[in-house]
C-alpha atoms as a PDB file:
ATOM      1  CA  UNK A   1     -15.447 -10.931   0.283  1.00  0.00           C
ATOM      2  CA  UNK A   2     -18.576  -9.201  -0.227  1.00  0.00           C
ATOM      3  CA  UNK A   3     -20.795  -7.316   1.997  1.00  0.00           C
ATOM      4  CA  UNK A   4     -24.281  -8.740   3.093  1.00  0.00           C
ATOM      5  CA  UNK A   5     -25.294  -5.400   3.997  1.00  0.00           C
ATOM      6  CA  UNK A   6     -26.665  -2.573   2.085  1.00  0.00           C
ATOM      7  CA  UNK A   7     -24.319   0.258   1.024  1.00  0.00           C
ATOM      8  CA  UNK A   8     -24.667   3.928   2.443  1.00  0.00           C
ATOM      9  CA  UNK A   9     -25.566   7.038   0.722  1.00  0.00           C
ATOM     10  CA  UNK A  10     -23.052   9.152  -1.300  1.00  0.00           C
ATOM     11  CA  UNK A  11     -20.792   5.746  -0.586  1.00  0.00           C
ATOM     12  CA  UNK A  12     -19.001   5.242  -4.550  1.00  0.00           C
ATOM     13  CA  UNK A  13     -19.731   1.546  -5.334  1.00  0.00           C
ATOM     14  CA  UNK A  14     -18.290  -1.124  -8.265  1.00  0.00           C
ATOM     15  CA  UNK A  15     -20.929  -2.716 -10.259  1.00  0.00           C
ATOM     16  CA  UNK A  16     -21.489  -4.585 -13.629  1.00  0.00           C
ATOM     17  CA  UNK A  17     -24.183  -3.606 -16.147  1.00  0.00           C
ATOM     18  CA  UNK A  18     -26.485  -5.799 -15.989  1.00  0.00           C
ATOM     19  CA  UNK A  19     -28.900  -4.704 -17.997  1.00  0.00           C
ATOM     20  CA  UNK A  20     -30.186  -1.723 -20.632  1.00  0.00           C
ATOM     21  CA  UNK A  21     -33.705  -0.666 -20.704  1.00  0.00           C
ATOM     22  CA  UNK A  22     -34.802   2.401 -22.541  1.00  0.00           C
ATOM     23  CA  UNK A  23     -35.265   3.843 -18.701  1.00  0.00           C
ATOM     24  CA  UNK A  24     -31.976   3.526 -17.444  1.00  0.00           C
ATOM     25  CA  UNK A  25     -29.322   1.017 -16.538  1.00  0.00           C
ATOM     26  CA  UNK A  26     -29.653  -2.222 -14.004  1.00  0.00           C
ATOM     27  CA  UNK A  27     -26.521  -2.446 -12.068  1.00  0.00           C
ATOM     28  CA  UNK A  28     -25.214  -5.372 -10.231  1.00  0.00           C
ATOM     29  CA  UNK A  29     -23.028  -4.311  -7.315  1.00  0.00           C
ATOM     30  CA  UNK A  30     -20.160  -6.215  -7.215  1.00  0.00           C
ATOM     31  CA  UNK A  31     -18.940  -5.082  -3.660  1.00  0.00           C
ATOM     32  CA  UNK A  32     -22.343  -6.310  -2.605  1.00  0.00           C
ATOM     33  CA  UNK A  33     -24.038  -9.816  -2.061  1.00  0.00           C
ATOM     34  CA  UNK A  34     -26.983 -10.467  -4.050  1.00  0.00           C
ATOM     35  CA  UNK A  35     -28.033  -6.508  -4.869  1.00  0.00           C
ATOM     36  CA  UNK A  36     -28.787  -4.817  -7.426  1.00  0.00           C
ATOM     37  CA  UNK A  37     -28.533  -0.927  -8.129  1.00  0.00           C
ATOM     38  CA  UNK A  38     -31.153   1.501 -10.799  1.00  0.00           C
ATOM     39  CA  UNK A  39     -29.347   4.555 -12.503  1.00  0.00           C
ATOM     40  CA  UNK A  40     -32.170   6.622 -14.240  1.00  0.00           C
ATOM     41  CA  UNK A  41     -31.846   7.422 -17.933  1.00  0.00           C
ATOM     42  CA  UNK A  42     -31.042  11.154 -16.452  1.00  0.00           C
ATOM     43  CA  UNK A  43     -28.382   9.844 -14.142  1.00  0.00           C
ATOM     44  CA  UNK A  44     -26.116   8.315 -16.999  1.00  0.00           C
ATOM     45  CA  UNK A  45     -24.589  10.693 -18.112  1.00  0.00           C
ATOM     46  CA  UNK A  46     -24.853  15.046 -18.247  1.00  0.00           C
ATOM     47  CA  UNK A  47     -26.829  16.611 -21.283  1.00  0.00           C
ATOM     48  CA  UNK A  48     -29.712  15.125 -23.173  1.00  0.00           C
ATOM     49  CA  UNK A  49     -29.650  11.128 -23.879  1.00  0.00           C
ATOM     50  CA  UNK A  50     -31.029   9.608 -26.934  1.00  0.00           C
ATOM     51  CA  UNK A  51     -30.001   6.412 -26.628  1.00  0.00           C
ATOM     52  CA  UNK A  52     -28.333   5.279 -23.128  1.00  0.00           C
ATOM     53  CA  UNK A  53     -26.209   2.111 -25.101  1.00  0.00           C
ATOM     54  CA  UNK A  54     -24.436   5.433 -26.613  1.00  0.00           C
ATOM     55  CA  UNK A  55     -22.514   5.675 -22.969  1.00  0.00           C
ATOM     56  CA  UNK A  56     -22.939   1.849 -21.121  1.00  0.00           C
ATOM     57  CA  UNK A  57     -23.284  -1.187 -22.530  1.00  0.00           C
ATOM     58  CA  UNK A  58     -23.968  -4.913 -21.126  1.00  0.00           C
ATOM     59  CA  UNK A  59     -21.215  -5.924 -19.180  1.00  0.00           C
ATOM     60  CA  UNK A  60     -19.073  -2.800 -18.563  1.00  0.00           C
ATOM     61  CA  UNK A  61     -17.761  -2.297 -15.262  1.00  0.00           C
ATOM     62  CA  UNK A  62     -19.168   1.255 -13.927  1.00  0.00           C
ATOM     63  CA  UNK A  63     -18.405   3.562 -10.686  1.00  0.00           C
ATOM     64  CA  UNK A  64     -21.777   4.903  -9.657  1.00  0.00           C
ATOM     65  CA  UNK A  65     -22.611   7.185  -6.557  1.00  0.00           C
ATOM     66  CA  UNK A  66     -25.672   5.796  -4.500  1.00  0.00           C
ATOM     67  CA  UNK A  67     -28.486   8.410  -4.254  1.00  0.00           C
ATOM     68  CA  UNK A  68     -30.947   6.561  -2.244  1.00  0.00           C
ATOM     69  CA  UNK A  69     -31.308   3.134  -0.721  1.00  0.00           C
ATOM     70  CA  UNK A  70     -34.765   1.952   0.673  1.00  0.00           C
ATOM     71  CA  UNK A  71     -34.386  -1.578   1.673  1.00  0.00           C
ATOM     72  CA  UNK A  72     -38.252  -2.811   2.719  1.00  0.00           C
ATOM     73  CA  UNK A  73     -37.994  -1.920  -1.543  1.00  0.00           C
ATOM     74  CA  UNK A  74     -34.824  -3.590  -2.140  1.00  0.00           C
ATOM     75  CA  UNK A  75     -33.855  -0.577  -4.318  1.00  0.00           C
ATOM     76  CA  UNK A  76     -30.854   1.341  -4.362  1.00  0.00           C
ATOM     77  CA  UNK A  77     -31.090   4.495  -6.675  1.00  0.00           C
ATOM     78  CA  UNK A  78     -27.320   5.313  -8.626  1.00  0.00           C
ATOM     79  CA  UNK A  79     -25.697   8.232 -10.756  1.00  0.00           C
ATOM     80  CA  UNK A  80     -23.048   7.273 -12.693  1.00  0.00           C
ATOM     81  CA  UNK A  81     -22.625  10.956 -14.024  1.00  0.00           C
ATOM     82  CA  UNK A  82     -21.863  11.948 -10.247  1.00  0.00           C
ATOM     83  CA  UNK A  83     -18.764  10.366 -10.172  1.00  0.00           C
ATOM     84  CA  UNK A  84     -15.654  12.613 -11.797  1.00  0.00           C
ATOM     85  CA  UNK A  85     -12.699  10.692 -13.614  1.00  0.00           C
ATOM     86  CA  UNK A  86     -10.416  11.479 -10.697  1.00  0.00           C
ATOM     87  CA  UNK A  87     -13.000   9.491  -7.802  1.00  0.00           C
ATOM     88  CA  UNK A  88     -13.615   6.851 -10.475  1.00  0.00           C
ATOM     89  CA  UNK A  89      -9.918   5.711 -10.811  1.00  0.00           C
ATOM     90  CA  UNK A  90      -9.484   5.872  -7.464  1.00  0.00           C
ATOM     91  CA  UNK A  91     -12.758   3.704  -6.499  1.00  0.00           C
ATOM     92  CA  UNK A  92     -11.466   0.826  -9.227  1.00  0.00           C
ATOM     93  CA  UNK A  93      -8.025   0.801  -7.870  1.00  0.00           C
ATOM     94  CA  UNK A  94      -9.396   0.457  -4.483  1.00  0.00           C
ATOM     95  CA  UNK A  95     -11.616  -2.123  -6.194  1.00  0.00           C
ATOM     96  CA  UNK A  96      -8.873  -3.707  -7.460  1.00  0.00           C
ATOM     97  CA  UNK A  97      -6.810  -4.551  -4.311  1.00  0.00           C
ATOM     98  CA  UNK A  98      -9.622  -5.570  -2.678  1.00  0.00           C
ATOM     99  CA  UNK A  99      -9.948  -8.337  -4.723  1.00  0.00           C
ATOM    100  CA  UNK A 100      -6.309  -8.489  -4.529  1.00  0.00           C
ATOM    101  CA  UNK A 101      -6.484  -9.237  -0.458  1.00  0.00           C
ATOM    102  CA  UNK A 102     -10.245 -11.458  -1.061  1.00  0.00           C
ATOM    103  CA  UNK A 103      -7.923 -14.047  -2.801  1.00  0.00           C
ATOM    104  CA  UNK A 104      -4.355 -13.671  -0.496  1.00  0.00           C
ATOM    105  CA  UNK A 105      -6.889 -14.447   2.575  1.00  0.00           C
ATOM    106  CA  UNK A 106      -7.850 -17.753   0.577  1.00  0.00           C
ATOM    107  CA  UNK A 107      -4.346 -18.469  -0.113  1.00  0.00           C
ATOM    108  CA  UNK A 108      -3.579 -17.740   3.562  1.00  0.00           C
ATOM    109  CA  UNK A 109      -6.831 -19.430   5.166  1.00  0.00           C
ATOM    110  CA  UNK A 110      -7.371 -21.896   2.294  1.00  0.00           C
ATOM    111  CA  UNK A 111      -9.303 -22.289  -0.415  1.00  0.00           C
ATOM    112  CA  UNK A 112     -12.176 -24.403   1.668  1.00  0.00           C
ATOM    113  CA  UNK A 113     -12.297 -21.504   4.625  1.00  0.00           C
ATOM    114  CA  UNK A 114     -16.048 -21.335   6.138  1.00  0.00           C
ATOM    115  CA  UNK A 115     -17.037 -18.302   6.320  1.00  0.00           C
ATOM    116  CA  UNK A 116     -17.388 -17.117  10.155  1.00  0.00           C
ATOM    117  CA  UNK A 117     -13.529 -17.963   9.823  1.00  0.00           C
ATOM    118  CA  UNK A 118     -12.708 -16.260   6.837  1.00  0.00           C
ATOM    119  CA  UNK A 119     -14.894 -13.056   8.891  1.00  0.00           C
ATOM    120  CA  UNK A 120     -13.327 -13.568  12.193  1.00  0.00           C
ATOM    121  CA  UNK A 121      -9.773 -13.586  10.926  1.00  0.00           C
ATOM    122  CA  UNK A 122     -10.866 -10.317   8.147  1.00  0.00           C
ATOM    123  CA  UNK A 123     -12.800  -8.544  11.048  1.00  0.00           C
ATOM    124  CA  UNK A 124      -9.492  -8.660  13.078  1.00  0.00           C
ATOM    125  CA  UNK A 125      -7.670  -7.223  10.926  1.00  0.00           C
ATOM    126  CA  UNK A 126      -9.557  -4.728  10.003  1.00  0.00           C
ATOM    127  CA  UNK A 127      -9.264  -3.149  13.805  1.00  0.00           C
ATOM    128  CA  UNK A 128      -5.863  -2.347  12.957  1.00  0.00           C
ATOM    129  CA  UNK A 129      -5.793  -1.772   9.274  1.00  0.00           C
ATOM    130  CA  UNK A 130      -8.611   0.217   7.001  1.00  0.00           C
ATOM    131  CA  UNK A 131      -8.345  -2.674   4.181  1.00  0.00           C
ATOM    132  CA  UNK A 132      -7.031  -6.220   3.866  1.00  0.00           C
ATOM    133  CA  UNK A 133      -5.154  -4.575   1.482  1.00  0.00           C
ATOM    134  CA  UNK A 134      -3.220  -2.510   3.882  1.00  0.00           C
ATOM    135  CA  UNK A 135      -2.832  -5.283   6.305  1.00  0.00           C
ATOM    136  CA  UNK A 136      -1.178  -7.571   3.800  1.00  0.00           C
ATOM    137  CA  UNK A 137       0.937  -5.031   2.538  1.00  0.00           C
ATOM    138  CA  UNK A 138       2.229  -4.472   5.953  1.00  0.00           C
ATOM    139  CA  UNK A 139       2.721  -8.268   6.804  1.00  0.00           C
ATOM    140  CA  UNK A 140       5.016  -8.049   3.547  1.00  0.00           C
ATOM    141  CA  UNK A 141       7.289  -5.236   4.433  1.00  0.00           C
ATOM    142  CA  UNK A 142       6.848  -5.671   8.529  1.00  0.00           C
ATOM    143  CA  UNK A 143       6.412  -9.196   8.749  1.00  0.00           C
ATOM    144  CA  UNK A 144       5.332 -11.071  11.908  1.00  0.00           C
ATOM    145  CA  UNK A 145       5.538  -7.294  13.875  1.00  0.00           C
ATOM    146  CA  UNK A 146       2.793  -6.051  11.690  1.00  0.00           C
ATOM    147  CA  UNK A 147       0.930  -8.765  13.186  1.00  0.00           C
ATOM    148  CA  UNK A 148       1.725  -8.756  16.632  1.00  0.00           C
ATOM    149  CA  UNK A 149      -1.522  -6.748  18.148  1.00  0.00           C
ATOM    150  CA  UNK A 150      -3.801  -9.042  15.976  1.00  0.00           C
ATOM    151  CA  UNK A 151      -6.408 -10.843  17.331  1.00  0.00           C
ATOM    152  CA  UNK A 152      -5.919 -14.078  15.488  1.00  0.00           C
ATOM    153  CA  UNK A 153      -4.181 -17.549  15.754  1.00  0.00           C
ATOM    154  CA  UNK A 154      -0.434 -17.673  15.282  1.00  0.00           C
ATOM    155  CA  UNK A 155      -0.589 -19.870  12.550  1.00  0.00           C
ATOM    156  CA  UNK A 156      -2.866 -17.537  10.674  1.00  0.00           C
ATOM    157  CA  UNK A 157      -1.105 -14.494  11.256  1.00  0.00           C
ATOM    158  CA  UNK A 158       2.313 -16.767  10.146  1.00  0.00           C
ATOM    159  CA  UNK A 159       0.364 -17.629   7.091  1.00  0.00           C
ATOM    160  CA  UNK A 160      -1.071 -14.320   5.782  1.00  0.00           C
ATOM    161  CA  UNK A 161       2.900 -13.171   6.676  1.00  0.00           C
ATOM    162  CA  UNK A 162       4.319 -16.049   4.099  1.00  0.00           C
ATOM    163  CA  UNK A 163       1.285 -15.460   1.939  1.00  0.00           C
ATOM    164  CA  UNK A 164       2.116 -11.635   1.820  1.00  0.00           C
ATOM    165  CA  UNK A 165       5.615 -11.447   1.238  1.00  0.00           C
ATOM    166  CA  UNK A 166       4.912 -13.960  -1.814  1.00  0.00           C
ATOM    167  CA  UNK A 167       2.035 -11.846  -3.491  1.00  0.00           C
ATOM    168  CA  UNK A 168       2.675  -8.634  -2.443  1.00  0.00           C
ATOM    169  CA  UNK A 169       4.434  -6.020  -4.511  1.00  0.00           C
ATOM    170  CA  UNK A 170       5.367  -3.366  -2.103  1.00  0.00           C
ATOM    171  CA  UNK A 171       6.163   0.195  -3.222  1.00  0.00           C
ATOM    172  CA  UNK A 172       9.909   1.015  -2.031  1.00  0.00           C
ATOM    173  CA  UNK A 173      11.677   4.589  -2.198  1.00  0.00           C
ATOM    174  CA  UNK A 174      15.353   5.288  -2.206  1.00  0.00           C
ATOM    175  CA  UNK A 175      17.309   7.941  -0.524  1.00  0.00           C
ATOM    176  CA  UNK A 176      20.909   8.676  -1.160  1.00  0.00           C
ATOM    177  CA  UNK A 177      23.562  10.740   1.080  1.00  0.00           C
ATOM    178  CA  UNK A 178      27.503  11.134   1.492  1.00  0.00           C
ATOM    179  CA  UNK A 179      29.611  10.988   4.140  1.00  0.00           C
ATOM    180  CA  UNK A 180      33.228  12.108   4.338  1.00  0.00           C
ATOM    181  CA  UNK A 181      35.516  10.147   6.684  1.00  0.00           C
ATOM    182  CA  UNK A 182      38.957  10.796   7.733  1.00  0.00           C
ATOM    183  CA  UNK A 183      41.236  10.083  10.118  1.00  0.00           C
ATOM    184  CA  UNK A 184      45.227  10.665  10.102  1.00  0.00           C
ATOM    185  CA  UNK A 185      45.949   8.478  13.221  1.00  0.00           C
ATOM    186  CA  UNK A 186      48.266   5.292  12.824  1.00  0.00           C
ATOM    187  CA  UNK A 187      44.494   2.487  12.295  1.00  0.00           C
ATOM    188  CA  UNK A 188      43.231   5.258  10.326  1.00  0.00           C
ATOM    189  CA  UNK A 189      42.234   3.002   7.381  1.00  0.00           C
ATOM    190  CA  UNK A 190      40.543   0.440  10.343  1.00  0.00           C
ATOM    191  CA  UNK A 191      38.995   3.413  11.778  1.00  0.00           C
ATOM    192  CA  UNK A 192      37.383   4.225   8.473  1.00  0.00           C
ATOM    193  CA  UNK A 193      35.947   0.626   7.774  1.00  0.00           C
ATOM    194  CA  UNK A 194      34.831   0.225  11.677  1.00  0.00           C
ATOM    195  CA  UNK A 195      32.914   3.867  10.755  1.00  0.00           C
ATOM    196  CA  UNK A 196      31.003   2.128   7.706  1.00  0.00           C
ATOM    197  CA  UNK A 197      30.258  -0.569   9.615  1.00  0.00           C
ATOM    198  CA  UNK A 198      28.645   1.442  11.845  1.00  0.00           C
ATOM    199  CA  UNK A 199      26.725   3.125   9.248  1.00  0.00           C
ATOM    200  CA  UNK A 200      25.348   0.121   8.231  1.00  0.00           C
ATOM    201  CA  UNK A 201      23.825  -0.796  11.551  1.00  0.00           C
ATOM    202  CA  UNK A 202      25.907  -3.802  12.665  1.00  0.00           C
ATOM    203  CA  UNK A 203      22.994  -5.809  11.891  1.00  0.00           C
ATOM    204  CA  UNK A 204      20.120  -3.837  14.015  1.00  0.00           C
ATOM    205  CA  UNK A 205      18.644  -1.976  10.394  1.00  0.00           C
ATOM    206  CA  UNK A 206      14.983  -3.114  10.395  1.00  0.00           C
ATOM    207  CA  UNK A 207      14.387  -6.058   7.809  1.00  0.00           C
ATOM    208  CA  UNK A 208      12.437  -3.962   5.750  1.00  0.00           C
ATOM    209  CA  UNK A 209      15.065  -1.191   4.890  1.00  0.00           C
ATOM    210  CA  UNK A 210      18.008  -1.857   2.801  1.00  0.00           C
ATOM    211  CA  UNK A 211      21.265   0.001   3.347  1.00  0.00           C
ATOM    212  CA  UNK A 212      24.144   0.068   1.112  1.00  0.00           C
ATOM    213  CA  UNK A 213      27.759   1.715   1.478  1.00  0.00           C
ATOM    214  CA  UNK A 214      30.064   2.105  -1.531  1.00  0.00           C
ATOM    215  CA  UNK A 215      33.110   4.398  -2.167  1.00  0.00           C
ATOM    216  CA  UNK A 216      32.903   7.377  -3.957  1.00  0.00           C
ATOM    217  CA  UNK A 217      36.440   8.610  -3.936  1.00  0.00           C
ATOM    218  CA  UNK A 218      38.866   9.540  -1.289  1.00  0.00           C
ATOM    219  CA  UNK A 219      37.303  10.521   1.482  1.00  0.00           C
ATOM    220  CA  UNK A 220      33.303  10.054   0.409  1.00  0.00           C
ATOM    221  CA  UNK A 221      31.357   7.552   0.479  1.00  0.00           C
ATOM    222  CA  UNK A 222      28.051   6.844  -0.754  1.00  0.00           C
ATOM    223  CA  UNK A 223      25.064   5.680   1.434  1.00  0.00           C
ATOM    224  CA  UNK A 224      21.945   4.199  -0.036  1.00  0.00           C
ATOM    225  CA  UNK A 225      18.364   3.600   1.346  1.00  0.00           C
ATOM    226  CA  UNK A 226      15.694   1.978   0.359  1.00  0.00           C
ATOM    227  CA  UNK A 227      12.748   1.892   2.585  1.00  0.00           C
ATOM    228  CA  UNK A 228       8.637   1.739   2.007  1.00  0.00           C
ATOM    229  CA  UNK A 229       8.482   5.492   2.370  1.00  0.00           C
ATOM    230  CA  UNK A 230      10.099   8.750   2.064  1.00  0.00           C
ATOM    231  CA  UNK A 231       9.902   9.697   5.669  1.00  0.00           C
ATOM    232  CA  UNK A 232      11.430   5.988   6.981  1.00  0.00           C
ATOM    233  CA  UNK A 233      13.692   6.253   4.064  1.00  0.00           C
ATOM    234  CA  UNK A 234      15.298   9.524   5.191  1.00  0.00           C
ATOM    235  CA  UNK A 235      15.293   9.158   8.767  1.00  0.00           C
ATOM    236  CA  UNK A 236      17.612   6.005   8.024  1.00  0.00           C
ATOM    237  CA  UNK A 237      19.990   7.709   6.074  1.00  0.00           C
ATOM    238  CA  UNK A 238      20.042  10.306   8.592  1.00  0.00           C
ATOM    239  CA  UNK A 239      20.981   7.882  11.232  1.00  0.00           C
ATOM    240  CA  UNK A 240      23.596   5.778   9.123  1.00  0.00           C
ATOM    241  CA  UNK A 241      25.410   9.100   8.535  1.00  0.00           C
ATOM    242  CA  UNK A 242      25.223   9.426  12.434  1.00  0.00           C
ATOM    243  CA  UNK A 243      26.600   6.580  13.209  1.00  0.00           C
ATOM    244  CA  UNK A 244      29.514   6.870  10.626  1.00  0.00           C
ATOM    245  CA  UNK A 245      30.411  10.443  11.923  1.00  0.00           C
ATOM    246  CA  UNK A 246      30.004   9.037  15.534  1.00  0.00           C
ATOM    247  CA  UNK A 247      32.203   6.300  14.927  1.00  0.00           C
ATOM    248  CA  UNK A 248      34.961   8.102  13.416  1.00  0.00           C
ATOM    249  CA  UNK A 249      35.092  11.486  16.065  1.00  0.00           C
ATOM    250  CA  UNK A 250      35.433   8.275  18.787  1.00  0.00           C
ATOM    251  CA  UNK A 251      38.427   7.216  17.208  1.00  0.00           C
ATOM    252  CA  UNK A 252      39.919  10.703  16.491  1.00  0.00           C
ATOM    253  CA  UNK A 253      38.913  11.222  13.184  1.00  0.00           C
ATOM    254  CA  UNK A 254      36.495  14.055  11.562  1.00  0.00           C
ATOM    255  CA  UNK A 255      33.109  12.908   9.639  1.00  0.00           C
ATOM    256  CA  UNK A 256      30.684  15.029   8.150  1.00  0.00           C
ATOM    257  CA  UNK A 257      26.978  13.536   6.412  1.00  0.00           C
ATOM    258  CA  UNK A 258      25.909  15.739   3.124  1.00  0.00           C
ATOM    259  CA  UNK A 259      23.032  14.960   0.876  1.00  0.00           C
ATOM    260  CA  UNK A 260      24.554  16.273  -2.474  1.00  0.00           C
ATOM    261  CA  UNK A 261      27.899  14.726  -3.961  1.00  0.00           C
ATOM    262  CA  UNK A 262      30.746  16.795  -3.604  1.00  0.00           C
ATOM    263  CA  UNK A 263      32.478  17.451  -7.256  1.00  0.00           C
ATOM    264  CA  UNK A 264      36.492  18.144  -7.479  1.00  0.00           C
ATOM    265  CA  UNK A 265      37.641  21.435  -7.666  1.00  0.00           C
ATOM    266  CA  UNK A 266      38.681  21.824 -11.639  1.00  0.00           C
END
């Protein structure tokens, strides 16, 4: 989707060289309907320029920083040599996904979607979420909940939800801890596997974390978590060892949750 409007000064903008005159460089904004951005010869690049096709050419894709927009002029002044490596990979991966989420809301909407629908349902989403991006991403690891204080029909919120957990490549961490289990009463071995049981939730884990249990060796066992972030991630584990040392005190046992594996004494 691209912006009728005009951007703002100091804003970072996407464009396409357009063209190469012995002035500077025409820039067509890609983020932008229908405008068009100047960068003077002297905002190309730092130092003396003898020839600006020695640092742009036709075609390239450029980050520029907008100096000055006067619109009864339809002219927006640009520096490309404002913009440091670090702001320009960060401006094309933003870039990036949001063409990503432009064509997920026209797999979502469909490909025919007028556009005060295509707006309506964006617009919404963008009260909750700083980017399309960000709202698909958190239909795919949230689902229907990341939905839920939308403004928009249920079948379009359903349908950015399927749309987004087919497209969507979320980022996941994982998290590991121990916990040692033991219990000398008679169900001592039940007691154990009721404790694991618990650690893995009994079914009430969210859908988007995945929690594993395996056995390390008499009496640890290994709990794994993999979650969207760090902070989720640990605050999981913490709980699943929790539960497991909850669950096996109940039943007369002893627990204790560690982060680092425990090696035999030699």
């Amino acid at each position: 989707m691209k912006y009728s409007g005009w951007p703002e000064t100091g804003e970072l903008v996407v464009g396409e060289v357009d063209e190469i005159t012995d002035f500077g460089v025409f820039v067509d904004l890609d983020e932008y309907e229908d405008k068009r951005g100047l960068c003077h010869i002297s905002e190309v690049a730092s130092g003396w320029i003898k020839n600006v096709r020695d640092h742009v050419r036709e075609g390239q894709t450029v980050v520029a920083k907008v100096l000055d927009v006067d619109e009864s002029s339809q002219q927006v002044d640009l520096s490309i040599k404002d913009v440091n490596e670090h702001q320009r990979k960060e401006k094309i991966q933003e870039w990036k996904n949001a063409r990503k989420a432009d064509n997920w809301m026209l797999l979502a909407l469909g490909e025919d979607v007028d556009d005060d629908r295509y707006e309506a349902v964006a617009n919404a989403l963008l009260v909750e979420y700083e980017s399309l991006y960000d709202a698909f991403e958190a239909a795919a690891i949230h689902g229907d909940e990341a939905l839920e204080d939308i403004d928009i029909d249920d079948a379009d919120a359903a349908a950015i939800v399927e749309t987004a957990r087919e497209n969507v490549s979320v980022p996941y961490v994982n998290v590991t801890g121990y916990v040692d289990l033991t219990c000398a009463a008679p169900d001592g071995v039940d007691a154990i596997k009721d404790a694991l049981e618990a650690a893995e939730g009994n079914g009430e884990v969210p859908e988007e974390i995945e929690l594993t249990v395996a056995y390390v060796g008499s009496p640890e066992y290994r709990l794994k978590v993999q979650a969207p972030d760090y902070k989720t991630a640990e605050d999981q584990l913490e709980a699943a060892g929790q539960r497991a040392v909850e669950a096996i005190e109940a039943a007369g046992g002893e627990g204790e949750f560690h982060r680092e594996r425990r090696e035999e004494d030699e």
